[in-house]
PDB file of N, CA and C in Angstrom:
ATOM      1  N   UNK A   1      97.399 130.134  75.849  1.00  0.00           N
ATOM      2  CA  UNK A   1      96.078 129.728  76.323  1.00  0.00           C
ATOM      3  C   UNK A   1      95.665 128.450  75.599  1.00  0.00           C
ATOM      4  N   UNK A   2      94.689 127.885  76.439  1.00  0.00           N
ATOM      5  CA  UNK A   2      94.385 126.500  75.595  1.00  0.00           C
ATOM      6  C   UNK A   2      93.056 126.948  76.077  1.00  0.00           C
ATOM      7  N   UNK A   3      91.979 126.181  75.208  1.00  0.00           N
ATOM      8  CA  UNK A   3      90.624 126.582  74.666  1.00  0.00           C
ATOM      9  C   UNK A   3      89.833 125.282  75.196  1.00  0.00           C
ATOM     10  N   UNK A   4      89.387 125.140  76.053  1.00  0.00           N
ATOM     11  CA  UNK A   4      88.558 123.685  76.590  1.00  0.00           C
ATOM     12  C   UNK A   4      86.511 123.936  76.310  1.00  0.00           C
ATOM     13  N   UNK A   5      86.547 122.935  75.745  1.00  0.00           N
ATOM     14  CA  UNK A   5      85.333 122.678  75.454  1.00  0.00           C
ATOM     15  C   UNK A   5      84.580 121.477  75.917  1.00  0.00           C
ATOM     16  N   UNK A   6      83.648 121.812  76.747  1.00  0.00           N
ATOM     17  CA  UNK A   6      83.233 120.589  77.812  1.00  0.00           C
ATOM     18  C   UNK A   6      82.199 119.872  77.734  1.00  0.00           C
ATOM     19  N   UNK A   7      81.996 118.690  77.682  1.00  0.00           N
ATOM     20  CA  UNK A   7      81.033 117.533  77.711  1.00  0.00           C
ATOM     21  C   UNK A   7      79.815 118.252  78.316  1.00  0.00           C
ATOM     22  N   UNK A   8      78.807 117.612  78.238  1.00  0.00           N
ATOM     23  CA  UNK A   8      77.719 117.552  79.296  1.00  0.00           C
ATOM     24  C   UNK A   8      77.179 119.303  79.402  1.00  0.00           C
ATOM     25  N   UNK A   9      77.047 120.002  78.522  1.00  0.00           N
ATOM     26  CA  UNK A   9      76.954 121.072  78.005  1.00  0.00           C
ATOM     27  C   UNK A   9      77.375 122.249  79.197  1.00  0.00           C
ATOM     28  N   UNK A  10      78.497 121.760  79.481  1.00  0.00           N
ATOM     29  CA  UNK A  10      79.247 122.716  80.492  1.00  0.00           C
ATOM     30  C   UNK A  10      79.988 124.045  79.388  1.00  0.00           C
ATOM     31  N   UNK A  11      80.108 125.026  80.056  1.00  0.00           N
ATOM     32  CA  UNK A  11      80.321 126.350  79.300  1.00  0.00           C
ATOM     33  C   UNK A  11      81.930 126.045  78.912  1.00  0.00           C
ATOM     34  N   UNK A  12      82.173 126.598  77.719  1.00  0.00           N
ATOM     35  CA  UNK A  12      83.725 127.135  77.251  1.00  0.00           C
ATOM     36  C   UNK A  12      85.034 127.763  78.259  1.00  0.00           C
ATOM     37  N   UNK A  13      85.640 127.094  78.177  1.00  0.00           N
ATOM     38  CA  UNK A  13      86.633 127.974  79.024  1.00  0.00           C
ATOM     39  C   UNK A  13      88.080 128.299  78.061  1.00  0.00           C
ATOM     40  N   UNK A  14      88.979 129.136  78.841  1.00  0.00           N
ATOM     41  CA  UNK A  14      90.276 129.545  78.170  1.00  0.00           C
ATOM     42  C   UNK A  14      91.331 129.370  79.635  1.00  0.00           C
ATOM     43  N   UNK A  15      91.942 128.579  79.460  1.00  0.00           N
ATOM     44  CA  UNK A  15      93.141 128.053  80.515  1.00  0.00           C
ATOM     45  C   UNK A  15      94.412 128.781  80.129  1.00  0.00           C
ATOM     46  N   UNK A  16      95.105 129.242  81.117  1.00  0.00           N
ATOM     47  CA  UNK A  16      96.927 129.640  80.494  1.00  0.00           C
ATOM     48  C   UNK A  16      97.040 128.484  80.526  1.00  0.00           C
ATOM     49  N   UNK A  17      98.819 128.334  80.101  1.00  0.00           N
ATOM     50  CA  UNK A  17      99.536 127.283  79.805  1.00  0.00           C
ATOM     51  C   UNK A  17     100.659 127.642  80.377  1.00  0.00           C
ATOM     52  N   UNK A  18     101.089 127.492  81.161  1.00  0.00           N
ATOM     53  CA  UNK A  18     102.871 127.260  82.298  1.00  0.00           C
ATOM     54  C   UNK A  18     103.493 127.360  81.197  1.00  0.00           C
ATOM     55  N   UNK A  19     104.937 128.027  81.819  1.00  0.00           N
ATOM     56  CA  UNK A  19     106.259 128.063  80.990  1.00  0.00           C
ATOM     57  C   UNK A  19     106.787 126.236  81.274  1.00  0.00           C
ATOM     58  N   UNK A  20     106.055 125.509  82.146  1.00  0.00           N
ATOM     59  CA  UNK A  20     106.699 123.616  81.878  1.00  0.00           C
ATOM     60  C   UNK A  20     105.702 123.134  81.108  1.00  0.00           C
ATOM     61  N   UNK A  21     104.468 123.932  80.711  1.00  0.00           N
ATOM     62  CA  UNK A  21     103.644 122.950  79.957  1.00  0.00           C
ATOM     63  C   UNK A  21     104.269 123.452  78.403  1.00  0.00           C
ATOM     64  N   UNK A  22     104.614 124.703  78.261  1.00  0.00           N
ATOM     65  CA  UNK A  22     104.691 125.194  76.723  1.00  0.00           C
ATOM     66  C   UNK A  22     106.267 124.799  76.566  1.00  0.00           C
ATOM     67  N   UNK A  23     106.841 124.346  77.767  1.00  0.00           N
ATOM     68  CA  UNK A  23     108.793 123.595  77.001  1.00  0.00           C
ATOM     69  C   UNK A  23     107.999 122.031  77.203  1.00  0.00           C
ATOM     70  N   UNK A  24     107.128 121.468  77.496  1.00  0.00           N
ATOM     71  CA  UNK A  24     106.527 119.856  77.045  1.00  0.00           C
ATOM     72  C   UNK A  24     106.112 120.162  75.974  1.00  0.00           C
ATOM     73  N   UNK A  25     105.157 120.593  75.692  1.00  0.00           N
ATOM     74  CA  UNK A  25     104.791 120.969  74.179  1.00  0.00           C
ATOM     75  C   UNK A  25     105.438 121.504  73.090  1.00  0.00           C
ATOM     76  N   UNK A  26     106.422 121.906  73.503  1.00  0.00           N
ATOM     77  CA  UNK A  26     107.787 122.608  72.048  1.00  0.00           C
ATOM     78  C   UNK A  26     108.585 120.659  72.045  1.00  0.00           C
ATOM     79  N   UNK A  27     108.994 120.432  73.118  1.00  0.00           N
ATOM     80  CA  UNK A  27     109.860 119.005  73.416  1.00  0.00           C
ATOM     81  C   UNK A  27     109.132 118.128  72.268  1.00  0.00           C
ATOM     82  N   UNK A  28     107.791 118.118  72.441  1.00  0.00           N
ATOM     83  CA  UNK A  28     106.799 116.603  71.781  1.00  0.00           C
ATOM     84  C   UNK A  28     106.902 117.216  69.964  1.00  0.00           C
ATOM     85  N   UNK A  29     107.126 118.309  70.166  1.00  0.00           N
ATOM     86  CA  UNK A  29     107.059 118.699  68.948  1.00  0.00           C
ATOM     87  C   UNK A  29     108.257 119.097  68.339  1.00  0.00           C
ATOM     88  N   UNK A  30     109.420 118.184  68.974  1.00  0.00           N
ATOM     89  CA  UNK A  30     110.606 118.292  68.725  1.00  0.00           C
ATOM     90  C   UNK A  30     110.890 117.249  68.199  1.00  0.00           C
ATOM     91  N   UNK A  31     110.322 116.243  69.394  1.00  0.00           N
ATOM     92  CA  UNK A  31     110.233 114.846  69.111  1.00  0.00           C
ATOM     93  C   UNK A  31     109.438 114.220  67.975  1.00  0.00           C
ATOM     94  N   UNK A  32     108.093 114.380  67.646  1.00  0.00           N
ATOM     95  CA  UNK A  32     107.043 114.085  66.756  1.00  0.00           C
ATOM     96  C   UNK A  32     106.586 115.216  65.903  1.00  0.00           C
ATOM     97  N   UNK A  33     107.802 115.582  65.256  1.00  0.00           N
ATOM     98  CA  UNK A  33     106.919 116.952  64.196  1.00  0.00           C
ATOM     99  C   UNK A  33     106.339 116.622  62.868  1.00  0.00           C
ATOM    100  N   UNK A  34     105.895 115.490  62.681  1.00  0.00           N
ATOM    101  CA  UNK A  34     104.893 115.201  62.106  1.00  0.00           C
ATOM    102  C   UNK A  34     103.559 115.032  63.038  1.00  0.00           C
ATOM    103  N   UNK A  35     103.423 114.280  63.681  1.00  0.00           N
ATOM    104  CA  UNK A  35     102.403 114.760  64.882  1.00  0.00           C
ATOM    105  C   UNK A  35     101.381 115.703  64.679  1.00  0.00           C
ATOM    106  N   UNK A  36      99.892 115.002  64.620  1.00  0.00           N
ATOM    107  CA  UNK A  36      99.007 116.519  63.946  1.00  0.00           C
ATOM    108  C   UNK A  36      98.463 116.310  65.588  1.00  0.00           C
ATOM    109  N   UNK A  37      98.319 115.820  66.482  1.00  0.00           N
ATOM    110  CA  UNK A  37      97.740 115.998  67.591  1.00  0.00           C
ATOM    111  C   UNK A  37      98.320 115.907  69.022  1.00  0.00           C
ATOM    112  N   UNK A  38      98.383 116.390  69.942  1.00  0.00           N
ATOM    113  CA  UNK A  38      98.841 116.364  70.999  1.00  0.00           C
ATOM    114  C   UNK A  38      98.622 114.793  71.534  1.00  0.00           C
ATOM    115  N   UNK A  39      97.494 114.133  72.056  1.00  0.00           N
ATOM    116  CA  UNK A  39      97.001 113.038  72.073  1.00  0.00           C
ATOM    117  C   UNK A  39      96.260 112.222  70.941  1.00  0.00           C
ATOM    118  N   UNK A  40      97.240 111.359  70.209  1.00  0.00           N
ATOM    119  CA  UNK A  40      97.070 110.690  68.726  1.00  0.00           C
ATOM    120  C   UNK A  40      97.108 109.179  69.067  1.00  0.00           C
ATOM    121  N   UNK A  41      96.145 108.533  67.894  1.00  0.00           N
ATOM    122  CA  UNK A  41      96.297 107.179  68.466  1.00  0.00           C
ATOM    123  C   UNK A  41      97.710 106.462  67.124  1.00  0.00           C
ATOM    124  N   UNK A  42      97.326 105.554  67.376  1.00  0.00           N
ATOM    125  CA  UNK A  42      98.629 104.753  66.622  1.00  0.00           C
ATOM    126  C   UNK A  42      98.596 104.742  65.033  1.00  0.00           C
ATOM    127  N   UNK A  43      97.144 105.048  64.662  1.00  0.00           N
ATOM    128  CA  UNK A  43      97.351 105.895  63.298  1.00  0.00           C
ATOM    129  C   UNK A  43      97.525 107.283  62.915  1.00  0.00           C
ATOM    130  N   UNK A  44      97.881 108.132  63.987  1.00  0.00           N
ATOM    131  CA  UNK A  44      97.547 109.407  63.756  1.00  0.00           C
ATOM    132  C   UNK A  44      96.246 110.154  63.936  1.00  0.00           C
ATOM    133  N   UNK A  45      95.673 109.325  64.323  1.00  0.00           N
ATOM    134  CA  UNK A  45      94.151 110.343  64.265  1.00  0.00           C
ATOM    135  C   UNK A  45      93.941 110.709  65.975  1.00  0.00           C
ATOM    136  N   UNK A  46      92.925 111.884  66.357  1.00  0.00           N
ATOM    137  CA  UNK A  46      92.865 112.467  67.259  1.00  0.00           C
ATOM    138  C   UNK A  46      92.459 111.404  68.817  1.00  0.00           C
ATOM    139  N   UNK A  47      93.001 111.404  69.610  1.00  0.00           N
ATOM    140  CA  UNK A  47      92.504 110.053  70.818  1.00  0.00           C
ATOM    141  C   UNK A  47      91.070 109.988  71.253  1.00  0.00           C
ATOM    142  N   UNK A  48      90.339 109.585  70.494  1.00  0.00           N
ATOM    143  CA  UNK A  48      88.960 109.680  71.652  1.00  0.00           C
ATOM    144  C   UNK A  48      88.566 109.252  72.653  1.00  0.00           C
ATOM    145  N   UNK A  49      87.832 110.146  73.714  1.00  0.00           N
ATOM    146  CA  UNK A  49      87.714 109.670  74.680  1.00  0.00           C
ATOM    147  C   UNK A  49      87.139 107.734  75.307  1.00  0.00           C
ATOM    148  N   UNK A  50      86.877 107.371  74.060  1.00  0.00           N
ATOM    149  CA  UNK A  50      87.313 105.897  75.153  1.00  0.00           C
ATOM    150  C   UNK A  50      87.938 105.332  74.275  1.00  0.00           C
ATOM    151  N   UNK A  51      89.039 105.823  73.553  1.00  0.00           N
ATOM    152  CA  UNK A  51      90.209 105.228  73.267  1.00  0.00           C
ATOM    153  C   UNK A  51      91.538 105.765  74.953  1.00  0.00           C
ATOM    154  N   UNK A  52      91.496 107.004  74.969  1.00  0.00           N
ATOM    155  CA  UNK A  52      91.816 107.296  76.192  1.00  0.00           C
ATOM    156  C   UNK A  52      91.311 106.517  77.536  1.00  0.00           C
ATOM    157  N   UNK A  53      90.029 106.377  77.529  1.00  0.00           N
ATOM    158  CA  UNK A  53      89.908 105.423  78.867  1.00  0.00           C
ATOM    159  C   UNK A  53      89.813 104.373  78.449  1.00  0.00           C
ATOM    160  N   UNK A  54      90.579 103.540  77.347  1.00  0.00           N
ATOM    161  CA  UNK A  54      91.113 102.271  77.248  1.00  0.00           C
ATOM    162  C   UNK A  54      92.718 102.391  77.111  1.00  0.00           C
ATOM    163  N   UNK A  55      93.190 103.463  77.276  1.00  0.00           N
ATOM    164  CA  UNK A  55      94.717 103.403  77.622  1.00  0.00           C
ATOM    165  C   UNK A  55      95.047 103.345  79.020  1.00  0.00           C
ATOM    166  N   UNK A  56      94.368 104.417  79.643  1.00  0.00           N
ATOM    167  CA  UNK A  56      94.388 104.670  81.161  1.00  0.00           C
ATOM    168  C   UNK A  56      94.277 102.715  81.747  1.00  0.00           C
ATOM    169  N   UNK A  57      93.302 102.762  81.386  1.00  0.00           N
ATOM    170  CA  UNK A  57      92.786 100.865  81.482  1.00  0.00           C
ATOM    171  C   UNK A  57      94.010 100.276  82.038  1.00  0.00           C
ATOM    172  N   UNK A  58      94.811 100.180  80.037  1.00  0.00           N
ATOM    173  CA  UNK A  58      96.195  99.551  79.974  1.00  0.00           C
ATOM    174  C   UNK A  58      97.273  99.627  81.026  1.00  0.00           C
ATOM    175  N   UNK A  59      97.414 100.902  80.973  1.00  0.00           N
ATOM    176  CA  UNK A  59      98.831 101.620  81.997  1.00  0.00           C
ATOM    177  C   UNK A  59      98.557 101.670  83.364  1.00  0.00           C
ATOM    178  N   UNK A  60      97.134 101.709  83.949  1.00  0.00           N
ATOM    179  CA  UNK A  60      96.780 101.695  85.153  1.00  0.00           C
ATOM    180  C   UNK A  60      97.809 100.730  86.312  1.00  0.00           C
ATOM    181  N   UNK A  61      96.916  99.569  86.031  1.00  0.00           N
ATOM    182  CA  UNK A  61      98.330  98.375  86.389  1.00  0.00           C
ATOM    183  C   UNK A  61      99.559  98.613  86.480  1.00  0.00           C
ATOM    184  N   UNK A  62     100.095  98.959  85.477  1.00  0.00           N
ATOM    185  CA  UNK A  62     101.661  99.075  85.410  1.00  0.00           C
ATOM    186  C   UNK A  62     101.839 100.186  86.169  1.00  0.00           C
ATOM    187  N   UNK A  63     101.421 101.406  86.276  1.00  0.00           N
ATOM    188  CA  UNK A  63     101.546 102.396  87.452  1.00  0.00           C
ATOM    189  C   UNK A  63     101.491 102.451  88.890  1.00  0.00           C
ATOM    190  N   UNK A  64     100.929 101.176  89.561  1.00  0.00           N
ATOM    191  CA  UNK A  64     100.464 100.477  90.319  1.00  0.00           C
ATOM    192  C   UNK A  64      99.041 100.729  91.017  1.00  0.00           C
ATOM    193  N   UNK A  65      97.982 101.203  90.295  1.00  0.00           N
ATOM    194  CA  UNK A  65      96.328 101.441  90.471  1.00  0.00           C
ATOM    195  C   UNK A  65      96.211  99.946  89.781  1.00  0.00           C
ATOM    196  N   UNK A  66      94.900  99.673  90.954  1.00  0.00           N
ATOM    197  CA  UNK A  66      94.261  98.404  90.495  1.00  0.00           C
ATOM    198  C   UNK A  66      93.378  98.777  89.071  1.00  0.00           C
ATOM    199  N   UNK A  67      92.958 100.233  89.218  1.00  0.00           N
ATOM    200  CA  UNK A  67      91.227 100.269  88.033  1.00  0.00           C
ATOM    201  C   UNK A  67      91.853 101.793  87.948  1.00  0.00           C
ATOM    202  N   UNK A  68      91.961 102.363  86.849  1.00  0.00           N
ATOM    203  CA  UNK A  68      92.219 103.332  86.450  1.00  0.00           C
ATOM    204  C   UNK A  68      90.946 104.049  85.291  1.00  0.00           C
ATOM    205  N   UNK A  69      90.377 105.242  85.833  1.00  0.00           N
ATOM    206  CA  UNK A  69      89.153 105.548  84.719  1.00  0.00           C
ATOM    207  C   UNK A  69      89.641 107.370  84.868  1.00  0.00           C
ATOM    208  N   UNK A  70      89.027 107.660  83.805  1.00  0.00           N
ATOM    209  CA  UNK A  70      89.656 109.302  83.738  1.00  0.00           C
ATOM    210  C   UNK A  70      89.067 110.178  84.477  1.00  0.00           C
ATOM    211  N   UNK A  71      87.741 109.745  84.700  1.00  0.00           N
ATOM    212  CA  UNK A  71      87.493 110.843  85.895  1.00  0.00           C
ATOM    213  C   UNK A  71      87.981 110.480  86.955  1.00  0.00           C
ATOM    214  N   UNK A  72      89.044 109.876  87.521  1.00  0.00           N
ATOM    215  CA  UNK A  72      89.732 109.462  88.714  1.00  0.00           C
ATOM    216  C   UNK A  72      90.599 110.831  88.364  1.00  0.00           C
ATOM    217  N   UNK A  73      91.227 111.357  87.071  1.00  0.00           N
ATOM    218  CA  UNK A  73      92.430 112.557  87.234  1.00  0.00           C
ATOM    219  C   UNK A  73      91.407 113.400  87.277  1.00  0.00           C
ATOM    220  N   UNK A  74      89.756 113.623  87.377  1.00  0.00           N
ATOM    221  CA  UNK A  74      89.008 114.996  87.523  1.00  0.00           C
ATOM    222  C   UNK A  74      89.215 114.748  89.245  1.00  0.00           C
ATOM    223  N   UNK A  75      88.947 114.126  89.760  1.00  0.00           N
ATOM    224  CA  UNK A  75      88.812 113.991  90.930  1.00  0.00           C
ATOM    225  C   UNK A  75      90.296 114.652  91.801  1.00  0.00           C
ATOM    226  N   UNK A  76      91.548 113.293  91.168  1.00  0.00           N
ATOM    227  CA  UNK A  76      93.014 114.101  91.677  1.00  0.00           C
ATOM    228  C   UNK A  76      93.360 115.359  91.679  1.00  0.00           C
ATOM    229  N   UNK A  77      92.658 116.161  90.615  1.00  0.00           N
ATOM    230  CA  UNK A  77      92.753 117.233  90.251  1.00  0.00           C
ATOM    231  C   UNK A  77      92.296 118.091  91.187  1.00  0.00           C
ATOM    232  N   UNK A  78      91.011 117.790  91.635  1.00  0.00           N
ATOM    233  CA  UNK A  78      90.072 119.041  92.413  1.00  0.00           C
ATOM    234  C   UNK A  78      90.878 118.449  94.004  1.00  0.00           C
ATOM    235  N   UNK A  79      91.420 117.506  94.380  1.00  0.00           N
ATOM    236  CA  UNK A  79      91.756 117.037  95.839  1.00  0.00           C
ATOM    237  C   UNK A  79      92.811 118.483  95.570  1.00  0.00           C
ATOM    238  N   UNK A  80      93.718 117.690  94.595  1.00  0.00           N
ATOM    239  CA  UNK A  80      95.295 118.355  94.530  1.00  0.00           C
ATOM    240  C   UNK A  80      95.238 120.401  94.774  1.00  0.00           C
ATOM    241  N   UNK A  81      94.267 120.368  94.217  1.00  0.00           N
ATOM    242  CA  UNK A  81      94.023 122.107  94.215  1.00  0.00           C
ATOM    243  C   UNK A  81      93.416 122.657  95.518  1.00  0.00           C
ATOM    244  N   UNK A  82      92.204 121.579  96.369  1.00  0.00           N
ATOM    245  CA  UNK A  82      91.873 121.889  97.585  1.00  0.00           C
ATOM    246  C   UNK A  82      93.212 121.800  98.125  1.00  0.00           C
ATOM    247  N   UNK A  83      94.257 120.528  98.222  1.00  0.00           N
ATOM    248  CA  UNK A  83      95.004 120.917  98.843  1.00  0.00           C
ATOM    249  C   UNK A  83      95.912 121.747  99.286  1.00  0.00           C
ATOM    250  N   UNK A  84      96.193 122.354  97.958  1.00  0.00           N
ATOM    251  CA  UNK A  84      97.167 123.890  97.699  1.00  0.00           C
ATOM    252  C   UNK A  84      96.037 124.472  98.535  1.00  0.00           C
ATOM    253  N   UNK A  85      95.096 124.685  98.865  1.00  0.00           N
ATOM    254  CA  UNK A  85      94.140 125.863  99.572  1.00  0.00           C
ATOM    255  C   UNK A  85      94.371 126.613  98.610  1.00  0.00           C
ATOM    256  N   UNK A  86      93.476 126.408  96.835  1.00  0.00           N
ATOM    257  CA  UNK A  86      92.945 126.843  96.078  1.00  0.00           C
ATOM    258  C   UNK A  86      91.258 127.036  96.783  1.00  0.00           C
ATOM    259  N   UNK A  87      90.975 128.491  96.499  1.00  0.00           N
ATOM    260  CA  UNK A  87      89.629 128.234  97.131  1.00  0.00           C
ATOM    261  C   UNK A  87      88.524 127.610  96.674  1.00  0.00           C
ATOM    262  N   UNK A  88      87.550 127.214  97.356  1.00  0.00           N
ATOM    263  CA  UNK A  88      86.516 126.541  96.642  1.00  0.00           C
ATOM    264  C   UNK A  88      85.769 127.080  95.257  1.00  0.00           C
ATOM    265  N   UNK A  89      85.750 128.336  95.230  1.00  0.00           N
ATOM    266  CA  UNK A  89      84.867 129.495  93.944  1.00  0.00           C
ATOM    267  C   UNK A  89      85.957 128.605  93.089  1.00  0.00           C
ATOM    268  N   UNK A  90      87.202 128.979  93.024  1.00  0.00           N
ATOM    269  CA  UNK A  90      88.042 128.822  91.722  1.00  0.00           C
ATOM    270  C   UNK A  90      88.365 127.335  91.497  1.00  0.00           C
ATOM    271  N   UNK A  91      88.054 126.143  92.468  1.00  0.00           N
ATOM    272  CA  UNK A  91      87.568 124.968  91.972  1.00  0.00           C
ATOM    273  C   UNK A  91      86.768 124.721  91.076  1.00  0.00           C
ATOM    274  N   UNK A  92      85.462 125.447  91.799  1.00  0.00           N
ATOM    275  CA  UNK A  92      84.319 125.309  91.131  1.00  0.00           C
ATOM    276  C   UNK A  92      84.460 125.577  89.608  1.00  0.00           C
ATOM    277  N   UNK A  93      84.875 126.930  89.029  1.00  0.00           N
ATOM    278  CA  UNK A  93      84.797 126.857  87.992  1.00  0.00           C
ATOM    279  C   UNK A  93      85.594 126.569  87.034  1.00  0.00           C
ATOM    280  N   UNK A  94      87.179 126.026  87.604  1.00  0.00           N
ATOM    281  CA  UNK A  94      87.597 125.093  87.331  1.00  0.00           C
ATOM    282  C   UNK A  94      87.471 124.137  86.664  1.00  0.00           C
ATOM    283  N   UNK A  95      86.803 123.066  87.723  1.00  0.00           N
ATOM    284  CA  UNK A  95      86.499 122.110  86.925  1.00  0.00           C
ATOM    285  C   UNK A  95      84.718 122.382  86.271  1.00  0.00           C
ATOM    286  N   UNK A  96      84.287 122.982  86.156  1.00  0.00           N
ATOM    287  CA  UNK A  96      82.976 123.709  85.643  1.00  0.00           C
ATOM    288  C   UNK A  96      81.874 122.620  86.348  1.00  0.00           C
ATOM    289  N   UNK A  97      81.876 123.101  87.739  1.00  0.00           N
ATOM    290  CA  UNK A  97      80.591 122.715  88.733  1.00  0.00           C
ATOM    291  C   UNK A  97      79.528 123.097  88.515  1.00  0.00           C
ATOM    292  N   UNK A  98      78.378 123.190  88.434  1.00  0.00           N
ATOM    293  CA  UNK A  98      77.304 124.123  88.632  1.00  0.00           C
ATOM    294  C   UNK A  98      76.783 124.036  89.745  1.00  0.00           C
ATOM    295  N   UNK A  99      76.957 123.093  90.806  1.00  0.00           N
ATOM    296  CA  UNK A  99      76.997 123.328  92.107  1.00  0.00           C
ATOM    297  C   UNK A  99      78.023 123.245  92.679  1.00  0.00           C
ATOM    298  N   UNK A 100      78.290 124.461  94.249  1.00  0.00           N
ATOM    299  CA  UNK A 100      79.069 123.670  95.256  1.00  0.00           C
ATOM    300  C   UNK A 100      79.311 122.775  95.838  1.00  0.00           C
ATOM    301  N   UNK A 101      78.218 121.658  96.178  1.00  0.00           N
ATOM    302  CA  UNK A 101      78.591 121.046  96.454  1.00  0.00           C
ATOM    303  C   UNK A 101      78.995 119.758  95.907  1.00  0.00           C
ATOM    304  N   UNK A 102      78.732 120.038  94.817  1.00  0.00           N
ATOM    305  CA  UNK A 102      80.340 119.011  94.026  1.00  0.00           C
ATOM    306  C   UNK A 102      81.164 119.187  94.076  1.00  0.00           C
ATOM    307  N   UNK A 103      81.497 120.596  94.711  1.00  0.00           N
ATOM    308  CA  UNK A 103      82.717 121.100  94.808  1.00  0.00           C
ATOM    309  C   UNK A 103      83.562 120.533  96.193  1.00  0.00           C
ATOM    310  N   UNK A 104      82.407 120.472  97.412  1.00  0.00           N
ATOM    311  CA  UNK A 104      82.854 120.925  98.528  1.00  0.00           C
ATOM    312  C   UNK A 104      83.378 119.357  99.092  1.00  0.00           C
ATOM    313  N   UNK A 105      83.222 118.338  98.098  1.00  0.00           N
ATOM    314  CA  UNK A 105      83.621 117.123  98.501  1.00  0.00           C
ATOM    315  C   UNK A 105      84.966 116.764  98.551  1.00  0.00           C
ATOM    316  N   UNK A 106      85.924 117.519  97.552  1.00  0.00           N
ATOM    317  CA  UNK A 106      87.552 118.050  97.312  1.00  0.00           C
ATOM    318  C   UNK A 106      87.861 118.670  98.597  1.00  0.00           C
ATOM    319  N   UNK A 107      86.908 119.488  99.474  1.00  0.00           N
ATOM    320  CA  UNK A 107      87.579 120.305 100.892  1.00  0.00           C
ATOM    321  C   UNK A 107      87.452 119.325 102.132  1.00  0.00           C
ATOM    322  N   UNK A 108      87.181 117.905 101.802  1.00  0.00           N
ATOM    323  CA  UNK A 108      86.932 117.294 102.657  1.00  0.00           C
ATOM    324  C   UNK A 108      88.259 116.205 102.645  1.00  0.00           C
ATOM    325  N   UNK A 109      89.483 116.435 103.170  1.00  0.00           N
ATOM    326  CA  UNK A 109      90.760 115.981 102.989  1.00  0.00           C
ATOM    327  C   UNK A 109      91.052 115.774 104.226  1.00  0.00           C
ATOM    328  N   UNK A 110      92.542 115.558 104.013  1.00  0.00           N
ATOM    329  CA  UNK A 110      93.284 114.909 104.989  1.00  0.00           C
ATOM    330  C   UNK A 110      93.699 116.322 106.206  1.00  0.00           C
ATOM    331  N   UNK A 111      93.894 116.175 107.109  1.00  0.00           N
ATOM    332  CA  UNK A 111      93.917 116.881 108.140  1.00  0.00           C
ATOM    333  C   UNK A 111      95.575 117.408 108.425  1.00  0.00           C
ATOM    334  N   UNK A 112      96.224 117.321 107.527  1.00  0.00           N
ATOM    335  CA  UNK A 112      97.325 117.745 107.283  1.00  0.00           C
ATOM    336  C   UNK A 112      97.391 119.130 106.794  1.00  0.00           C
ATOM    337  N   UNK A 113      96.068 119.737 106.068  1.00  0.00           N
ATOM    338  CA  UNK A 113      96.039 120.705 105.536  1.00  0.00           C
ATOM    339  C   UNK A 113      95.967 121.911 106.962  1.00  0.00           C
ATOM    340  N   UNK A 114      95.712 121.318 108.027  1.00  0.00           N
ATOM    341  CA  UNK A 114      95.170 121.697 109.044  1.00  0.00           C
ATOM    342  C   UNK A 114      96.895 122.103 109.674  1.00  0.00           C
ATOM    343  N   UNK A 115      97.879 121.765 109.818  1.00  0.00           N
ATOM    344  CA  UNK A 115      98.978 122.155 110.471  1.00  0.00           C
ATOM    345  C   UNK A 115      99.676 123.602 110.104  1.00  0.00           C
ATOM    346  N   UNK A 116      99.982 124.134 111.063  1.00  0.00           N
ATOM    347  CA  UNK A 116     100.632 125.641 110.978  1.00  0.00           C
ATOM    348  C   UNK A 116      99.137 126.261 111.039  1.00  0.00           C
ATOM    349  N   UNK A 117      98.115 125.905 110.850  1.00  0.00           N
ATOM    350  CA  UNK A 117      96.419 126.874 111.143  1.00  0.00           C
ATOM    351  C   UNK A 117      96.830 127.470 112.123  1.00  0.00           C
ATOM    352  N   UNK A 118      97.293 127.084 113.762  1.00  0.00           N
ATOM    353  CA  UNK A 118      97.739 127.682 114.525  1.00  0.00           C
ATOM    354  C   UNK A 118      98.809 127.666 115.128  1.00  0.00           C
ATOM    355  N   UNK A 119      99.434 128.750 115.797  1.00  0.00           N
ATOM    356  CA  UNK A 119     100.787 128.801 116.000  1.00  0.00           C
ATOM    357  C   UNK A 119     100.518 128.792 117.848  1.00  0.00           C
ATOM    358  N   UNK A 120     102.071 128.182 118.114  1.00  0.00           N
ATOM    359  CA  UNK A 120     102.674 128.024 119.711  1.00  0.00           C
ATOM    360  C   UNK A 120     102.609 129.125 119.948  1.00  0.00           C
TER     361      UNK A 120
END
């Protein structure tokens, strides 16, 4: 489990962790076992958030995004899960909505989700 604690006085949550997220995390710590943080800046100390959205910045470009900002991966995130037809409730608290309809803007996708709905 990983333990998320959220900005903007959104409530505590407890996330599992995948058997590919916990062999990335044994790997980095194979690789960097001195490493006191998962996301560290170039002295070792913990990444803060706009040291992070001045990396995203950096790498954006080179990934090929013109403007890269981090709530662009809150956003990918809630599309990517509407698209699995994750339901809207477990979006929501997900990404810790306090309304639906912040939610319901992720169910508003591409119409692809729509094929096999009905059969010949």
């Amino acid at each position: 489990m990983v333990y998320i604690e959220r900005l903007k006085g959104g409530k505590k949550s407890e996330l599992p962790l995948t058997g590919t997220m916990l062999r990335a995390l044994r790997q980095l710590r194979r690789e960097w076992p001195d490493g006191q943080h998962v996301f560290q800046n170039e002295r070792g100390a913990p990444l803060s958030p706009a040291g992070f959205a001045k990396l995203l910045e950096r790498i954006g470009p080179k990934a090929g995004f013109e403007r890269l900002h981090p709530h662009m991966l809150r956003h990918s995130c809630g599309y990517k899960l509407a698209n699995d037809n994750v339901a809207t409730r477990t979006i929501q608290e997900y990404l810790d909505h306090r309304s639906m309809q912040s939610t319901q803007r992720y169910t508003e996708l591409a119409g692809t989700r729509f094929i096999g709905l009905w059969r010949d």
